[in-house]
C-alpha atoms as a PDB file:
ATOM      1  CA  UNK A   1      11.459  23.093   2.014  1.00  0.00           C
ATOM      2  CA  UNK A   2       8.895  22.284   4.686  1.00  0.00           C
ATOM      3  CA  UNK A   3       9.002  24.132   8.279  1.00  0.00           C
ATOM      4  CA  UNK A   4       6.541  21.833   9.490  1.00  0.00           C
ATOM      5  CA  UNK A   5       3.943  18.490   9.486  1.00  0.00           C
ATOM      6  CA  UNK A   6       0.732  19.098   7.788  1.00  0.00           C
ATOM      7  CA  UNK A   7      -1.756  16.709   6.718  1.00  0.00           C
ATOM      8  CA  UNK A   8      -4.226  18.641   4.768  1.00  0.00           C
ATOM      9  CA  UNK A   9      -7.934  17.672   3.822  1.00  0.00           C
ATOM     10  CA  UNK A  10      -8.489  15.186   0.387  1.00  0.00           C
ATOM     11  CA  UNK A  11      -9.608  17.210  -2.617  1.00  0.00           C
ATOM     12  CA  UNK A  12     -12.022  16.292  -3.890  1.00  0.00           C
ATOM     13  CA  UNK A  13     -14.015  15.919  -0.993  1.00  0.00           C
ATOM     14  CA  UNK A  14     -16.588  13.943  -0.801  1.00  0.00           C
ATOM     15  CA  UNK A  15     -15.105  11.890  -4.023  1.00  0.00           C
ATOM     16  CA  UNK A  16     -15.548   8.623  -6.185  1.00  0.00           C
ATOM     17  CA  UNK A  17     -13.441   7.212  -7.153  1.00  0.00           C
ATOM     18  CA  UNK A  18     -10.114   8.957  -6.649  1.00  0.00           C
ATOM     19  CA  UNK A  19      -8.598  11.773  -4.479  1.00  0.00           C
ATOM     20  CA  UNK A  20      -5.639  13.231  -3.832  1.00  0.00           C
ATOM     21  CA  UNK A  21      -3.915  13.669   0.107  1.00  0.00           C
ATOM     22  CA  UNK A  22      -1.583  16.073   0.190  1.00  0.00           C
ATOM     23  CA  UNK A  23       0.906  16.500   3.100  1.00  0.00           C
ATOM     24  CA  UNK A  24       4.199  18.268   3.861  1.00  0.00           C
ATOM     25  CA  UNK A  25       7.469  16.846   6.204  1.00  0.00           C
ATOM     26  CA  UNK A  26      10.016  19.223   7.549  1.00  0.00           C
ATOM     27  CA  UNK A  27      12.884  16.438   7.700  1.00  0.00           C
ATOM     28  CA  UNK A  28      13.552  12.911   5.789  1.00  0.00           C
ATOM     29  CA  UNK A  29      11.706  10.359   7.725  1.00  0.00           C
ATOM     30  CA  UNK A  30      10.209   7.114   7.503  1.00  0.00           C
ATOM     31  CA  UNK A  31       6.304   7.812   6.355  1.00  0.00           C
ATOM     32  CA  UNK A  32       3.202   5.504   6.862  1.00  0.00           C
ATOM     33  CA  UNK A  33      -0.049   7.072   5.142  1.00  0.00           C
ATOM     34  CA  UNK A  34      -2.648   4.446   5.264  1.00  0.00           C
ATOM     35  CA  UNK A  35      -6.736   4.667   4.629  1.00  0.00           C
ATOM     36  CA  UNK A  36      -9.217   2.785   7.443  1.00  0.00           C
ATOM     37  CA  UNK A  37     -13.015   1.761   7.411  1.00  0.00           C
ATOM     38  CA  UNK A  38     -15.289   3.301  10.532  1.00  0.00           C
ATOM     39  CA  UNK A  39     -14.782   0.470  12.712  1.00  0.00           C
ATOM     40  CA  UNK A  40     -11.338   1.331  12.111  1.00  0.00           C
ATOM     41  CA  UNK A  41     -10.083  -1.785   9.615  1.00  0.00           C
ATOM     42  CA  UNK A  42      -7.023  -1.173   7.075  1.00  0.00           C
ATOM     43  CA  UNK A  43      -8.057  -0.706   3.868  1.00  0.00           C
ATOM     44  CA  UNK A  44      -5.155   0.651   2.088  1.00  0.00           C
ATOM     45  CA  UNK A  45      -1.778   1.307   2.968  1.00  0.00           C
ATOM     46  CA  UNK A  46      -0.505   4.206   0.817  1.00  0.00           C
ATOM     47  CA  UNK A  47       3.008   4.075   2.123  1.00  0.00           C
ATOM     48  CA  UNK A  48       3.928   1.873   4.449  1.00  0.00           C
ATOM     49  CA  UNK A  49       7.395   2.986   6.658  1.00  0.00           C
ATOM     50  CA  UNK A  50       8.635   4.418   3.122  1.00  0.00           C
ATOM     51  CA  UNK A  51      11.675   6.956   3.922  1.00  0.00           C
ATOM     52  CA  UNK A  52      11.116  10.441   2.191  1.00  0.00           C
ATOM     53  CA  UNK A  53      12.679  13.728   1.473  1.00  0.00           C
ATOM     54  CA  UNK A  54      11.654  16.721   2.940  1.00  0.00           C
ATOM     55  CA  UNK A  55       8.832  18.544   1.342  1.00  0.00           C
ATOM     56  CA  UNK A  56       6.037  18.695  -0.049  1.00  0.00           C
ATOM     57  CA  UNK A  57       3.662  15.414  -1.354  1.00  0.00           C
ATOM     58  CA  UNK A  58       0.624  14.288  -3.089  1.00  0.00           C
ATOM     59  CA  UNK A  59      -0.473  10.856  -3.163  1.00  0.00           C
ATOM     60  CA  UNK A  60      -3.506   9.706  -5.117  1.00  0.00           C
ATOM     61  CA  UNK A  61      -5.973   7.654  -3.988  1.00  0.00           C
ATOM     62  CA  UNK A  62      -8.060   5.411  -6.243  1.00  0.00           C
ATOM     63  CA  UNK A  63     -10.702   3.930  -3.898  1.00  0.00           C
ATOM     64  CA  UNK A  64     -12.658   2.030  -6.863  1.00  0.00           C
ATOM     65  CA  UNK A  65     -12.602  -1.451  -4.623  1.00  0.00           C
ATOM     66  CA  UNK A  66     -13.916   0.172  -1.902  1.00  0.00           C
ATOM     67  CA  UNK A  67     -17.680   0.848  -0.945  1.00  0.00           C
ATOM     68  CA  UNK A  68     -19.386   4.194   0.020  1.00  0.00           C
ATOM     69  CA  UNK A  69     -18.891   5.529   3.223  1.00  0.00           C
ATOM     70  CA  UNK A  70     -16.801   7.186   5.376  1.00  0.00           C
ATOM     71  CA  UNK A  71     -12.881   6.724   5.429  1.00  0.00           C
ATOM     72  CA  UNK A  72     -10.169   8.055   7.811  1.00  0.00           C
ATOM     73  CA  UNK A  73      -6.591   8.500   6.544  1.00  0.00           C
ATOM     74  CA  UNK A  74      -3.544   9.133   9.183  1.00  0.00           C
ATOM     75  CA  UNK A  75       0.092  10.307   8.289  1.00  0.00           C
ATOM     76  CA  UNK A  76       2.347   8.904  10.625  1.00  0.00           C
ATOM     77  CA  UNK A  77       5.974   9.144  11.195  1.00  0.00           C
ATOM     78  CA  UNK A  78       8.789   9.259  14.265  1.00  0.00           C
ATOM     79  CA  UNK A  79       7.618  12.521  16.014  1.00  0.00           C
ATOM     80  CA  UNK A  80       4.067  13.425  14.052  1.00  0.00           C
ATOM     81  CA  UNK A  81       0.761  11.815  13.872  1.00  0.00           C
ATOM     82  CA  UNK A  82      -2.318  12.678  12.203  1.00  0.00           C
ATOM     83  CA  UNK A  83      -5.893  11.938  10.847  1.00  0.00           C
ATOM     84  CA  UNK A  84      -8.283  13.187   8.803  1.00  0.00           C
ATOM     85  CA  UNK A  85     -12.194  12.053   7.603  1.00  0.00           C
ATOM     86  CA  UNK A  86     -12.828  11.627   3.824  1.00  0.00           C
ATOM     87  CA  UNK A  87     -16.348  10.560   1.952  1.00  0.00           C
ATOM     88  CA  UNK A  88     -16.733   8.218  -0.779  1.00  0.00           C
ATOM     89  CA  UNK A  89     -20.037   8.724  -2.391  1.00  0.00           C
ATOM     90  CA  UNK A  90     -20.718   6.113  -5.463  1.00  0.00           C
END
């Protein structure tokens, strides 16, 4: 079981289409993990106020809609927020 929040870095990184976002939650809480643009737009929403176990987590993300460029993705729940920059290259 988790100790602790992380939010580690996509793999691959930069990527096209897909990646994969890993993160880790010490307790069950309510999880939003959603993708932006640089001017800061939602683009996906990943999991949107979705309650989870704790653990460990790997989400996929298939960004085959989306154009090349630069993408941030933030975990967020009750107590824990944070972001981190990704690269789609196409």
């Amino acid at each position: 079981i988790a100790e602790s929040y992380s939010l580690s870095q996509n793999y691959p990184n930069p990527f096209n289409p897909s990646t994969n976002i890993n993160f880790t939650i010490p307790s069950s809480q309510n999880v939003n993990l959603k993708v932006y643009d640089i001017l800061g737009n939602e683009v996906a929403g990943l999991l949107n106020n979705q309650r989870l176990s704790p653990g460990q987590y790997k989400i996929d993300f298939n960004a085959s809609e989306l154009t090349s460029g630069i993408y941030y993705y933030t975990l967020s729940t009750s107590d824990f927020v944070n972001t981190r920059k990704m690269l789609l290259l196409k």
